[in-house]
Protein backbone atom coordinates (compact mmCIF):
# COMPACT_ATOMS: atom_id res chain seq x y z
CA UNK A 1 -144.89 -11.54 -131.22
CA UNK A 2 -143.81 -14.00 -128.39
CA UNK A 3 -140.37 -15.34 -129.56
CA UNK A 4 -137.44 -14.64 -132.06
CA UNK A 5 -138.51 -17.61 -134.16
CA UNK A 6 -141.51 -15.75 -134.91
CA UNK A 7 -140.01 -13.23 -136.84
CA UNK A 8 -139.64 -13.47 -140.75
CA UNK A 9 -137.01 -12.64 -142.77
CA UNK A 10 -136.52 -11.98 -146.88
CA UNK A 11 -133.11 -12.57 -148.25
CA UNK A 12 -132.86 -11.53 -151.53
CA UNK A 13 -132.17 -14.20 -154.11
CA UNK A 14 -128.97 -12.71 -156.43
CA UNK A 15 -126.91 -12.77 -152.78
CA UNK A 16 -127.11 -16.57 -152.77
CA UNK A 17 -124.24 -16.51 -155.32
CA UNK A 18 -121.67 -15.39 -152.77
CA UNK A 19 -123.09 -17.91 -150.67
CA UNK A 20 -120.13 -20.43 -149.15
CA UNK A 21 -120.13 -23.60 -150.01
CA UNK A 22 -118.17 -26.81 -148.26
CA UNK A 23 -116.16 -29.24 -150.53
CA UNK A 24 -118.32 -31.77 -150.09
CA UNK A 25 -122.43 -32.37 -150.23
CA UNK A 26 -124.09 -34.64 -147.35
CA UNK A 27 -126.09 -36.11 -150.73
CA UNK A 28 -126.60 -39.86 -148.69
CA UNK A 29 -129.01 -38.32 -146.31
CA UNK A 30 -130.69 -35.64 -148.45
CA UNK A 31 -131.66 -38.63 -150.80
CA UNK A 32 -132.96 -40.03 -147.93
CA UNK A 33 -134.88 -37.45 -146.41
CA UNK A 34 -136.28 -36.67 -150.18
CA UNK A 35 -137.70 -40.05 -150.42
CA UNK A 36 -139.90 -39.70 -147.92
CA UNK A 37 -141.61 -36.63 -149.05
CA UNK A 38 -144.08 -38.48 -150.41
CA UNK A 39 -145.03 -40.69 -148.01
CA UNK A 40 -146.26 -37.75 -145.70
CA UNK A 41 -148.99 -36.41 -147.88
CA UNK A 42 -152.54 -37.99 -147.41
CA UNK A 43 -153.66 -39.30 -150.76
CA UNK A 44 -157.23 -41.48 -150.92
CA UNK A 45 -156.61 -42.80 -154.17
CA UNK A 46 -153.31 -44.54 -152.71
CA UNK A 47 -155.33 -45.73 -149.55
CA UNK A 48 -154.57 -50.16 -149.62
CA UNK A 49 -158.17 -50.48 -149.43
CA UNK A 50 -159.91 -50.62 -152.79
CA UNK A 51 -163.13 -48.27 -153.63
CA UNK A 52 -163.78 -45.21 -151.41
CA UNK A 53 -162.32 -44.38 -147.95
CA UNK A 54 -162.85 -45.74 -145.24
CA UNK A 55 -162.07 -45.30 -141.60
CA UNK A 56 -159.86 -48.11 -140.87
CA UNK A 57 -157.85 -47.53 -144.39
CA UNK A 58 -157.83 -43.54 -143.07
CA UNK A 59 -156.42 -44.73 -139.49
CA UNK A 60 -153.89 -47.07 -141.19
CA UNK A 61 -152.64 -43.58 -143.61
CA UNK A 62 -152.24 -41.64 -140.30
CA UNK A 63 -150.22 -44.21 -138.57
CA UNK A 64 -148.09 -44.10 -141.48
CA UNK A 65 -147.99 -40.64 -142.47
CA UNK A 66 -146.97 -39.90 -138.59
CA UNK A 67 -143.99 -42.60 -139.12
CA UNK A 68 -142.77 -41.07 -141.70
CA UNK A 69 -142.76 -37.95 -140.78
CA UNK A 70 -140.83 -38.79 -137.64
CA UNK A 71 -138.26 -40.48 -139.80
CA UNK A 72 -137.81 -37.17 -141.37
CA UNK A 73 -137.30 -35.08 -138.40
CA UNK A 74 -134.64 -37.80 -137.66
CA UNK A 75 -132.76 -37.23 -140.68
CA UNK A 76 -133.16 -33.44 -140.88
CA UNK A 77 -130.95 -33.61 -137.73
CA UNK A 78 -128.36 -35.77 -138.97
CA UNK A 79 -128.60 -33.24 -141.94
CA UNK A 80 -128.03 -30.31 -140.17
CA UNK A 81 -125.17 -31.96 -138.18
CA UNK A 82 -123.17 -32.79 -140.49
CA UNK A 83 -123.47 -29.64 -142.31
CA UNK A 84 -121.93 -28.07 -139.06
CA UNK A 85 -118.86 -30.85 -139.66
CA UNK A 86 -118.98 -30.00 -143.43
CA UNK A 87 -118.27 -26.57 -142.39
CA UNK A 88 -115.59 -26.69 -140.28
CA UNK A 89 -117.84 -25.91 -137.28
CA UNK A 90 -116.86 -29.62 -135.89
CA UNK A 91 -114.18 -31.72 -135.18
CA UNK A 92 -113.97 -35.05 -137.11
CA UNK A 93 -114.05 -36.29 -133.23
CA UNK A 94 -117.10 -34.56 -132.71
CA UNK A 95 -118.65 -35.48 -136.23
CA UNK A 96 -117.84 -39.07 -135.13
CA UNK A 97 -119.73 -38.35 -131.98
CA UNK A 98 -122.83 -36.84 -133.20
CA UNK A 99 -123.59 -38.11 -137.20
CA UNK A 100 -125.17 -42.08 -137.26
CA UNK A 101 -123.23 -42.52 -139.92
CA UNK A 102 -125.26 -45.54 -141.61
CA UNK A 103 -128.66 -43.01 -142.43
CA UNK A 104 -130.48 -46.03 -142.97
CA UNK A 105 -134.35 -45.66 -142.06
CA UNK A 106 -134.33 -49.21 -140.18
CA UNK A 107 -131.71 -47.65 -138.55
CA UNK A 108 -132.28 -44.05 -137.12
CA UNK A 109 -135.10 -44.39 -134.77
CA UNK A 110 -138.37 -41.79 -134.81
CA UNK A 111 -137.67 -38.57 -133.74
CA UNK A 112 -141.34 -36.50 -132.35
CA UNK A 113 -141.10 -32.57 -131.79
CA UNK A 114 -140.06 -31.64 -128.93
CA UNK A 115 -137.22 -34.62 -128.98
CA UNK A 116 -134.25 -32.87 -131.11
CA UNK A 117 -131.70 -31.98 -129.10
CA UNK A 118 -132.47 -28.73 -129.02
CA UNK A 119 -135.47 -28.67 -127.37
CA UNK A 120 -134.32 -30.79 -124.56
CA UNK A 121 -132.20 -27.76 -123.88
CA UNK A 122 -134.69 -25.55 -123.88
CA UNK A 123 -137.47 -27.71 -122.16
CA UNK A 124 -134.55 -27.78 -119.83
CA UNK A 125 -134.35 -23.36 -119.47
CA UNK A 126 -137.67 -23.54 -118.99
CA UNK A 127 -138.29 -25.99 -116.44
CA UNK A 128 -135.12 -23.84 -114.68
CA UNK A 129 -137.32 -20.66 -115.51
CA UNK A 130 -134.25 -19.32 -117.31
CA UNK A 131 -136.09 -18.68 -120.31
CA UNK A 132 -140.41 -18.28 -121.37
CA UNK A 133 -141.32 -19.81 -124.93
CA UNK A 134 -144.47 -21.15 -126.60
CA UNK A 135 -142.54 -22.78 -128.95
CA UNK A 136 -143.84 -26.46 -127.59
CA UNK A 137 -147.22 -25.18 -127.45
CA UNK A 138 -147.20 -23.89 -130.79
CA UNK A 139 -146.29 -26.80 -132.48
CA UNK A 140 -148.14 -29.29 -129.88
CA UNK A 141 -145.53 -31.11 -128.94
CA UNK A 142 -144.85 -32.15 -124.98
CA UNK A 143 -141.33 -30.37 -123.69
CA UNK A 144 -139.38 -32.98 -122.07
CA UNK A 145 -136.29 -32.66 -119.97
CA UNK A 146 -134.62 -36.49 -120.33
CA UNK A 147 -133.20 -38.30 -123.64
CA UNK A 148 -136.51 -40.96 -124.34
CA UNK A 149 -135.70 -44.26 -123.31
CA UNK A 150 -137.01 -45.86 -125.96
CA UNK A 151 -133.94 -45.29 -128.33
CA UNK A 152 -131.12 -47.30 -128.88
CA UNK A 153 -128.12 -46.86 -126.57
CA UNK A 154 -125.78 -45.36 -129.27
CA UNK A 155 -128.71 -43.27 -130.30
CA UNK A 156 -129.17 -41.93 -127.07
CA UNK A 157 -125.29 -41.17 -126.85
CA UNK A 158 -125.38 -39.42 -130.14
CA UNK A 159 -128.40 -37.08 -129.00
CA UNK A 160 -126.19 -36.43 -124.93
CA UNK A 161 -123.40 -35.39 -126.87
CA UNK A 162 -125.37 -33.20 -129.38
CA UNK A 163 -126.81 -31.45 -125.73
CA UNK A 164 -123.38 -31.22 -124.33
CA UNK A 165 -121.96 -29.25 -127.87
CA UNK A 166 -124.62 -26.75 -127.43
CA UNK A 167 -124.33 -25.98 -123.49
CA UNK A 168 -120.44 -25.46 -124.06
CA UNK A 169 -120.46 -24.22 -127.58
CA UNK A 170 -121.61 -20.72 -128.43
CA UNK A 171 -121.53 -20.64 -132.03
CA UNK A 172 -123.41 -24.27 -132.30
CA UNK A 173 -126.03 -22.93 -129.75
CA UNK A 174 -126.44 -20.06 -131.73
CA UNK A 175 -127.56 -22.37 -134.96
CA UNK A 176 -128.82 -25.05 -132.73
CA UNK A 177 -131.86 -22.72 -131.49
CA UNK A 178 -135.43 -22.64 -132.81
CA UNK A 179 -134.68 -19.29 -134.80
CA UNK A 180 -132.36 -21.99 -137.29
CA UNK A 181 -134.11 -24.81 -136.80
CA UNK A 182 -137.09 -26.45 -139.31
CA UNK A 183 -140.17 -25.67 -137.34
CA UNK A 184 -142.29 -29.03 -138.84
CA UNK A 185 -145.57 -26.93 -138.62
CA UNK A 186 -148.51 -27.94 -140.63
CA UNK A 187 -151.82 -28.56 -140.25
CA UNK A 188 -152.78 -31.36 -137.73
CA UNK A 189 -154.30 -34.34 -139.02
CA UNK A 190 -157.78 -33.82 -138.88
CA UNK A 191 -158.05 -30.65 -141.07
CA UNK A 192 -155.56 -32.98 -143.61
CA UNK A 193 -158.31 -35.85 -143.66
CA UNK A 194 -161.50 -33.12 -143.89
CA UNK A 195 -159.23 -31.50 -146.97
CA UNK A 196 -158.49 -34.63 -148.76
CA UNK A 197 -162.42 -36.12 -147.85
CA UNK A 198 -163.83 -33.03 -149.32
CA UNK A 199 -161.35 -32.83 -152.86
CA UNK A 200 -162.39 -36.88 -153.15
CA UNK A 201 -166.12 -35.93 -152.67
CA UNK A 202 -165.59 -32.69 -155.53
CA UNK A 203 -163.41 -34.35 -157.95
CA UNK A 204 -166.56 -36.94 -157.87
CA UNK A 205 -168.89 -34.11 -158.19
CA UNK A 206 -167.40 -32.95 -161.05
CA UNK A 207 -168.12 -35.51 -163.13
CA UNK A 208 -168.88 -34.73 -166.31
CA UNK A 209 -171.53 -36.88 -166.92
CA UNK A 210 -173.55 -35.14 -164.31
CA UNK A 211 -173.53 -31.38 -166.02
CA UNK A 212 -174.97 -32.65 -169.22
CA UNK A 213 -178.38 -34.19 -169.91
CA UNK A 214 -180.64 -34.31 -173.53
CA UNK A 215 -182.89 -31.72 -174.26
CA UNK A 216 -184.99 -31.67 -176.74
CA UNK A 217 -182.95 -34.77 -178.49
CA UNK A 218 -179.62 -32.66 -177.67
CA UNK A 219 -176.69 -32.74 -175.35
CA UNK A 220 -176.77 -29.61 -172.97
CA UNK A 221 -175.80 -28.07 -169.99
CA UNK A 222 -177.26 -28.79 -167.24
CA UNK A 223 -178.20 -26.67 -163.68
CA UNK A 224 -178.42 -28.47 -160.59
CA UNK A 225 -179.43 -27.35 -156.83
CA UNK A 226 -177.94 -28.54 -154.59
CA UNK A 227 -180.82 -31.25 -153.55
CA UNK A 228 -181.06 -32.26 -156.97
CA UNK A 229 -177.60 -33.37 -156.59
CA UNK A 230 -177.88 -35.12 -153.59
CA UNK A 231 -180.66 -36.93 -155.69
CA UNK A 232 -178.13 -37.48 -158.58
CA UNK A 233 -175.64 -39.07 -156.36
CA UNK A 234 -177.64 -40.84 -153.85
CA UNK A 235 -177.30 -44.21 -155.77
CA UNK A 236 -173.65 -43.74 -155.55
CA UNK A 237 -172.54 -46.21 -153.00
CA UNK A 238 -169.23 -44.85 -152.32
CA UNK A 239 -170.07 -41.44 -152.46
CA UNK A 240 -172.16 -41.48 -149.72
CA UNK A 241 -170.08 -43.45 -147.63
CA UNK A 242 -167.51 -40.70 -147.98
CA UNK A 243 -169.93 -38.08 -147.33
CA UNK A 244 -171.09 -39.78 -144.59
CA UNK A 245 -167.99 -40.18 -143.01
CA UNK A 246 -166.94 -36.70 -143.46
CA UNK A 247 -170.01 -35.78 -142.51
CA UNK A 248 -169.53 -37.92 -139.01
CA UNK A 249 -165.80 -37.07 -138.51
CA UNK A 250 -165.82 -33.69 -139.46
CA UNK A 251 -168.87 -31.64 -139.69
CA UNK A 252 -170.37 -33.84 -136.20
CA UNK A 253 -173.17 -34.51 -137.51
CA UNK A 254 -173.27 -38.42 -138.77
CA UNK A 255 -177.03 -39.01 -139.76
CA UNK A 256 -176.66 -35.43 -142.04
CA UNK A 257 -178.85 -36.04 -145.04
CA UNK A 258 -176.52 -35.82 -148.44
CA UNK A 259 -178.08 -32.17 -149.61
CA UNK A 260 -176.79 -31.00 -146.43
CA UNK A 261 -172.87 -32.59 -146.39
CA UNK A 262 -173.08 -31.25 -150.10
CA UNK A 263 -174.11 -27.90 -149.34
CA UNK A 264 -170.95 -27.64 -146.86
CA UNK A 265 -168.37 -29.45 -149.19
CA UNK A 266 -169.61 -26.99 -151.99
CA UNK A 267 -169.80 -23.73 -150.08
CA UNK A 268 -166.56 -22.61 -150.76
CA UNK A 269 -166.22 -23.78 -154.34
CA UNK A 270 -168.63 -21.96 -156.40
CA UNK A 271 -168.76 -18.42 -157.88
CA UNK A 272 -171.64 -16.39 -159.20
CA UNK A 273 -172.68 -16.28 -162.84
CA UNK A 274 -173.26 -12.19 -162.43
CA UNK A 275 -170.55 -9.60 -161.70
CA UNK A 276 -172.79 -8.19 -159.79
CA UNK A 277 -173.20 -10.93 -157.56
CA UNK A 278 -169.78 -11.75 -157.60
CA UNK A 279 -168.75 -7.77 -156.79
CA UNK A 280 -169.28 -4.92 -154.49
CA UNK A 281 -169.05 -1.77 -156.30
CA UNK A 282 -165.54 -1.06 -155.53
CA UNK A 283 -165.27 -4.49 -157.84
CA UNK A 284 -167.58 -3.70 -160.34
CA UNK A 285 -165.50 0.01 -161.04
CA UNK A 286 -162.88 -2.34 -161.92
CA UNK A 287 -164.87 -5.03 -163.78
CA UNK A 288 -165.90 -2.30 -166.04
CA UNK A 289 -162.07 -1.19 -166.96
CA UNK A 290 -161.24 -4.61 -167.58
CA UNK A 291 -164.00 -4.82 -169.82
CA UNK A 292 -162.97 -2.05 -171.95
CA UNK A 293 -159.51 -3.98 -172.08
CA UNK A 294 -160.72 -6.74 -173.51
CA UNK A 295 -162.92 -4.83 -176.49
CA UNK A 296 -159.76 -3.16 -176.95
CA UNK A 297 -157.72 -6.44 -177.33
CA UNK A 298 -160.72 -8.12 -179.98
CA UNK A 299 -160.00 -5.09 -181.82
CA UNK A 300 -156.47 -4.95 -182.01
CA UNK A 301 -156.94 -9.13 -183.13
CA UNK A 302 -159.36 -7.83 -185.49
CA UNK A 303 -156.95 -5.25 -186.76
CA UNK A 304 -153.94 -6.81 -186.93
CA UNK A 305 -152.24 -3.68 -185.43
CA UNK A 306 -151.06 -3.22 -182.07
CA UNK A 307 -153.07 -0.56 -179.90
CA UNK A 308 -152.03 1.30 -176.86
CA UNK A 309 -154.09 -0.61 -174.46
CA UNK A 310 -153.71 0.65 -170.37
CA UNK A 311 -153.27 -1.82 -167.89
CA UNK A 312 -156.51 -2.68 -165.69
CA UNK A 313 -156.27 -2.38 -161.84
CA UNK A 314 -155.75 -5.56 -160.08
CA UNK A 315 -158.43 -6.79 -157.71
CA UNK A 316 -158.25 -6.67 -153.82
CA UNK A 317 -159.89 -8.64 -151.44
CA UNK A 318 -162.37 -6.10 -150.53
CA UNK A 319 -163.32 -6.16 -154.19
CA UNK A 320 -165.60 -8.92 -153.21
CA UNK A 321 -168.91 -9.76 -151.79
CA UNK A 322 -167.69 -12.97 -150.11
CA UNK A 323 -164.25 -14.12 -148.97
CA UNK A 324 -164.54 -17.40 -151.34
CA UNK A 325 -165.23 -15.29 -154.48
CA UNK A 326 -161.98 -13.87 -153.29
CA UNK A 327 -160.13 -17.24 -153.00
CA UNK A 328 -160.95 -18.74 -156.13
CA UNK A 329 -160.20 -15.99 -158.33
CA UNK A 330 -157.17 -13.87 -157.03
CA UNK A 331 -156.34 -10.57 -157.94
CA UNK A 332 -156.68 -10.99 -161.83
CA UNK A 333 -160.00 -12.37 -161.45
CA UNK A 334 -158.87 -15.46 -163.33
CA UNK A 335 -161.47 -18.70 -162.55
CA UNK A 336 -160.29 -21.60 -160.38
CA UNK A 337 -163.81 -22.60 -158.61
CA UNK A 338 -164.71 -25.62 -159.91
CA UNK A 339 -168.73 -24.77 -159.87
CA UNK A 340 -170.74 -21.66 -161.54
CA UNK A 341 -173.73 -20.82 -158.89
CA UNK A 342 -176.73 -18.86 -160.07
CA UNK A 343 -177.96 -16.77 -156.91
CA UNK A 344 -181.57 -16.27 -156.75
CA UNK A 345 -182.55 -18.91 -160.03
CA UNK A 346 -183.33 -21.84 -157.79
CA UNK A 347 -186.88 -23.52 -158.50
CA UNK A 348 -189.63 -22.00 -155.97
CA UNK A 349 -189.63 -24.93 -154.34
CA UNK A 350 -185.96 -25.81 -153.82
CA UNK A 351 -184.29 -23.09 -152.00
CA UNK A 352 -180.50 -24.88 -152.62
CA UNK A 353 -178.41 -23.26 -154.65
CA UNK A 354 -178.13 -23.89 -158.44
CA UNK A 355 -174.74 -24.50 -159.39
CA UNK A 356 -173.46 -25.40 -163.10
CA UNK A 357 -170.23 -26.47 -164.03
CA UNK A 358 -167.17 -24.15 -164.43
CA UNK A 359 -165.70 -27.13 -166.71
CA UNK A 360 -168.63 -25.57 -169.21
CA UNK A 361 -166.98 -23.64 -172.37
CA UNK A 362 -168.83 -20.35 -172.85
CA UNK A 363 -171.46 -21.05 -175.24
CA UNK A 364 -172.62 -24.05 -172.70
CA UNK A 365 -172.67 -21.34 -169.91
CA UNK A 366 -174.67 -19.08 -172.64
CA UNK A 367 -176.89 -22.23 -173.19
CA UNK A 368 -177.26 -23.37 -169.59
CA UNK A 369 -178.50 -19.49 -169.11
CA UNK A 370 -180.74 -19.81 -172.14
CA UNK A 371 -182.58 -22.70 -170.57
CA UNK A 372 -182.94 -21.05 -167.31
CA UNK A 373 -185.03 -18.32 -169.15
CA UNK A 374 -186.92 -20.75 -170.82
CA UNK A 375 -187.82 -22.93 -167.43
CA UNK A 376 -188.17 -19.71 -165.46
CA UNK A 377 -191.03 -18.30 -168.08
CA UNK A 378 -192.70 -21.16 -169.50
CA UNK A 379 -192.94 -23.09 -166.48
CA UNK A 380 -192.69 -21.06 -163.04
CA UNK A 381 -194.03 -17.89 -164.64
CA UNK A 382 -191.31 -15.85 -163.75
CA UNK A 383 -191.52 -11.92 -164.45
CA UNK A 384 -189.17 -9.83 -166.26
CA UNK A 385 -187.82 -8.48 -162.51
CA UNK A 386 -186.72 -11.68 -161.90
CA UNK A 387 -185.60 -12.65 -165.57
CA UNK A 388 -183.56 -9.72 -165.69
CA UNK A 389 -180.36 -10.79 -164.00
CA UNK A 390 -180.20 -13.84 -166.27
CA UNK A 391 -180.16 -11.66 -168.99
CA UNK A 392 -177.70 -9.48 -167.75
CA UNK A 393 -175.45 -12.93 -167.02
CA UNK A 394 -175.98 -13.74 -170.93
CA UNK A 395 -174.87 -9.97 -172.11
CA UNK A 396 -171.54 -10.32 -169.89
CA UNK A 397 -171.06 -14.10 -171.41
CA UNK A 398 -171.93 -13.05 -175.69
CA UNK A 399 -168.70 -11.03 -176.44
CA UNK A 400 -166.52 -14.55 -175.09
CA UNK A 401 -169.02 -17.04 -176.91
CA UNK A 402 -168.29 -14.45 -180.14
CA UNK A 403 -164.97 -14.42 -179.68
CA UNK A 404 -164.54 -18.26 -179.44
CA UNK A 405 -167.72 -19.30 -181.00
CA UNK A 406 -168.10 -17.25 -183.91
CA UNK A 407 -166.79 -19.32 -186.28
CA UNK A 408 -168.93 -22.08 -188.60
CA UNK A 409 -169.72 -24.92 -186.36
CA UNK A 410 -170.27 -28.00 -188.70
CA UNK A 411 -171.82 -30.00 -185.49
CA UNK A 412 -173.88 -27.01 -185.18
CA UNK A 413 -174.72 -26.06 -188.91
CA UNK A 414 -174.47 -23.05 -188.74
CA UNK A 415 -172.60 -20.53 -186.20
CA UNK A 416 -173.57 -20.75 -182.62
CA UNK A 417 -172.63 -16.53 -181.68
CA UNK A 418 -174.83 -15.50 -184.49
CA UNK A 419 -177.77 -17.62 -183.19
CA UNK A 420 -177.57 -16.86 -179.50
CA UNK A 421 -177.10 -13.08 -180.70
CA UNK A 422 -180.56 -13.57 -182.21
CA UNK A 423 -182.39 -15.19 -179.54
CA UNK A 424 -180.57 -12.74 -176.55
CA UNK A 425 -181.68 -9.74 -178.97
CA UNK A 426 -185.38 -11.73 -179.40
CA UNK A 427 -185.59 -12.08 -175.26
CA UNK A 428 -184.75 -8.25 -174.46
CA UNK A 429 -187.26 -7.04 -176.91
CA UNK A 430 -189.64 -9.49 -175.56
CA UNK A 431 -189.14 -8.64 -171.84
CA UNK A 432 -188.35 -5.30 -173.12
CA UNK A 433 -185.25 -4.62 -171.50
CA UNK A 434 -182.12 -2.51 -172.82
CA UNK A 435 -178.16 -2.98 -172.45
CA UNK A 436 -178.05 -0.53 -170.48
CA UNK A 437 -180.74 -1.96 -168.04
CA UNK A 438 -179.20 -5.37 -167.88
CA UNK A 439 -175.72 -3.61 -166.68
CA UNK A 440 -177.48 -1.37 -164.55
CA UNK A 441 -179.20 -4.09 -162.51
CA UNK A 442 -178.06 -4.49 -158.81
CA UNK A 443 -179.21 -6.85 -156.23
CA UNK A 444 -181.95 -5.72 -153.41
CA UNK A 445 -179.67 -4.88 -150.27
CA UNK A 446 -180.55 -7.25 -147.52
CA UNK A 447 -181.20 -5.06 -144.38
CA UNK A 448 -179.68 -5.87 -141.38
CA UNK A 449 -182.10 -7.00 -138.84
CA UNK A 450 -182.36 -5.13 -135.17
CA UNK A 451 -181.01 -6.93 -132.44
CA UNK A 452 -184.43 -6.76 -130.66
CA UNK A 453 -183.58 -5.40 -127.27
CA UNK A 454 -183.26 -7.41 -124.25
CA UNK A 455 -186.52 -8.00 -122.01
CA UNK A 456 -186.45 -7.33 -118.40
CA UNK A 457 -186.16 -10.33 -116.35
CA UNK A 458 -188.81 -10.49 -113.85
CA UNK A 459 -187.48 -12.18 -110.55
CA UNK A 460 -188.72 -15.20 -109.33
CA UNK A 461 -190.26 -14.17 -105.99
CA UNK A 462 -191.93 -11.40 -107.37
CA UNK A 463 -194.97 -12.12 -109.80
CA UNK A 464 -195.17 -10.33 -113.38
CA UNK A 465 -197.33 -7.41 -113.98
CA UNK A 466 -200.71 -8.19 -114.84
CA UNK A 467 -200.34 -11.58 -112.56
């Protein structure tokens, strides 16, 4: 820990009530600062140019964004100094003296970090080696030692007699320090634009339209690697602009082929099918309690009566076999990935990863697993070793597609539960299989290779053996 400002402190909320509070609210400039929330957060569907991004309309939303944000560093320290005046901590002389009293946003100029007057102070200790920060590094901003010449006169008075306050007042230059100041950290512009590139490219990959095709005369789920994607959406003229330039801009690579900008934007956005594949077995101890929760809840709905059902451990990070996993479903294991990948089901021939869509109900997933059986026999000639965790995916999806499907569908004629409960029974007598096999399978444990150790370097004025 370098500085002071680094350190984080939890007030409790109920002591906020004793809180003081002046006579009188600087409302004027917090209106004003407000309104220009907004304008500081990168959104592509607001971008002036029409259709996708592009890098001109992307350059144009920085400039912007940057302006804006200046404005409100600008106003945050009128705010804060007239809160001082509102508080007694000033004379009306003073308030006169440091508060542009006309907070008008043609009026204020920009304000950068590293400009408040504040940090001219301490740009000022440091160039006098009176005091060692990374403060300005931290936030990337340039410590300067002189009032910018590019304000206004009465601007520039305002911010010299803001400087002279807090060298001859202690209790100002005890607020007016970067412990009590608004830091105005975030993250820089580039990982902004990669973030907002790659939700335009997903909320386009979610698409409805592309997770359901006919089969058989019927709309179903469909599975897609992640090249048959790229084949999906490679007539999509905007869509591969966008993926090109985020590609370009922020993967380095501009003349990436589509499966391969897809396979990044998606990495981090999918979660297995299969506990597991989803769990190590830390994970799947608690999977297994939570199941047992849930039987118990369908029979106290069943019942009618209210059952003394224990609470189920919460998960931990550690519960996971990836870090994503992890991300996208928290510590109640509730779904917020936006794709369903099936590890290990790709075609022979397209090593991608399959991915469904998490916007499926559960009797699509059940279906979208059904099929994969079906393609995976009839037509790669898969073996019940490799069937088997698609069956165990279809055991841990039935008791939700009974529980929400079980009713008469008159679409369906008839009731979808009691027909997939037919067919799963029908597939593990075929591929004779049990239960208790299906939630017994594991994945093969990759070994980790040997470094293979370092050969001897032969030097160059003396020949190798056998020379």
């Amino acid at each position: 820990m370098h500085d002071e400002w680094e350190r984080f402190y939890e007030f409790t909320g109920a002591k906020l009530q004793d809180f003081p509070l002046p006579a009188r609210s600087p409302l004027a400039v917090a209106r004003l600062l407000d309104s220009f929330a907004p304008a500081v957060k990168l959104e592509l569907d607001a971008l002036p140019e029409s259709g996708s991004p592009t890098r001109s309309a992307l350059e144009a939303a920085r400039a912007d964004i940057s302006g804006a944000r200046h404005r409100m560093i600008a106003l945050q320290e009128e705010l804060d100094w007239q809160v001082y005046g509102l508080y007694g901590l000033l004379s009306d002389a003073d308030v006169a003296r440091t508060v542009a009293h006309s907070p008008e946003p043609s009026t204020i100029p920009e304000v950068r970090l590293g400009e408040r007057a504040f940090e001219i102070v301490l740009a000022r200790q440091v160039a006098g080696s009176e005091v060692e920060t990374v403060w300005f590094e931290r936030h990337g901003s340039t410590p300067i030692t002189e009032i910018p010449n590019h304000w206004p006169d009465w601007y520039r008075d305002i911010v010299q007699t803001r400087i002279d306050i807090i060298n001859s007042r202690k209790d100002i230059a005890l607020i007016e320090r970067p412990e009590c100041k608004r830091r105005w950290a975030g993250d820089s512009w580039e990982k902004k634009e990669k973030s907002a590139l790659r939700t335009w490219l997903l909320d386009r990959i979610e698409e409805p339209s592309l997770w359901y095709a006919l089969r058989d005369g019927i709309k179903q789920p469909r599975t897609l690697t992640v090249s048959q994607l790229a084949d999906a959406l490679r007539d999509d003229t905007d869509f591969n602009s966008v993926a090109q330039l985020y590609a370009a801009d922020h993967m380095g690579k501009p003349d990436l082929p589509l499966a391969n900008a897809l396979a990044d934007v998606v990495d981090a956005e999918h979660v297995p099918y299969l506990a597991a594949l989803r769990y190590k077995d830390s994970g799947l101890r608690n999977r297994e309690q939570w199941e047992k929760v849930w039987e118990l809840q369908r029979e106290e709905d069943r019942m009618g009566e209210r059952l003394d059902i224990p609470v189920p451990p919460k998960y931990k990070g550690a519960d996971f076999l990836r870090q994503s996993y992890w991300s996208n479903r928290g510590k109640l294991d509730v779904p917020k990935e936006r794709f369903i990948s099936y590890l290990g089901a790709s075609p022979d021939a397209d090593p991608t990863v399959l991915l469904g869509w998490a916007g499926w109900d559960h009797k699509d997933q059940a279906q979208a697993l059904f099929n994969l059986v079906d393609d995976r026999t009839k037509q790669a000639g898969w073996d019940t070793d490799r069937i088997k965790p698609l069956l165990a995916g279809l055991l841990e999806v039935m008791p939700w597609v009974r529980q929400w499907h079980g009713e008469y569908d008159e679409e369906w004629e008839g009731v979808p539960a009691d027909e997939y409960q037919a067919y799963f029974e029908e597939l593990c007598a075929k591929h004779q299989v049990s239960e208790a096999d299906l939630r017994a399978w594991r994945p093969e444990k990759t070994r980790a290779k040997k470094k293979a150790a370092p050969k001897e370097t032969v030097p160059a004025e003396q020949p190798a053996l056998g020379e």
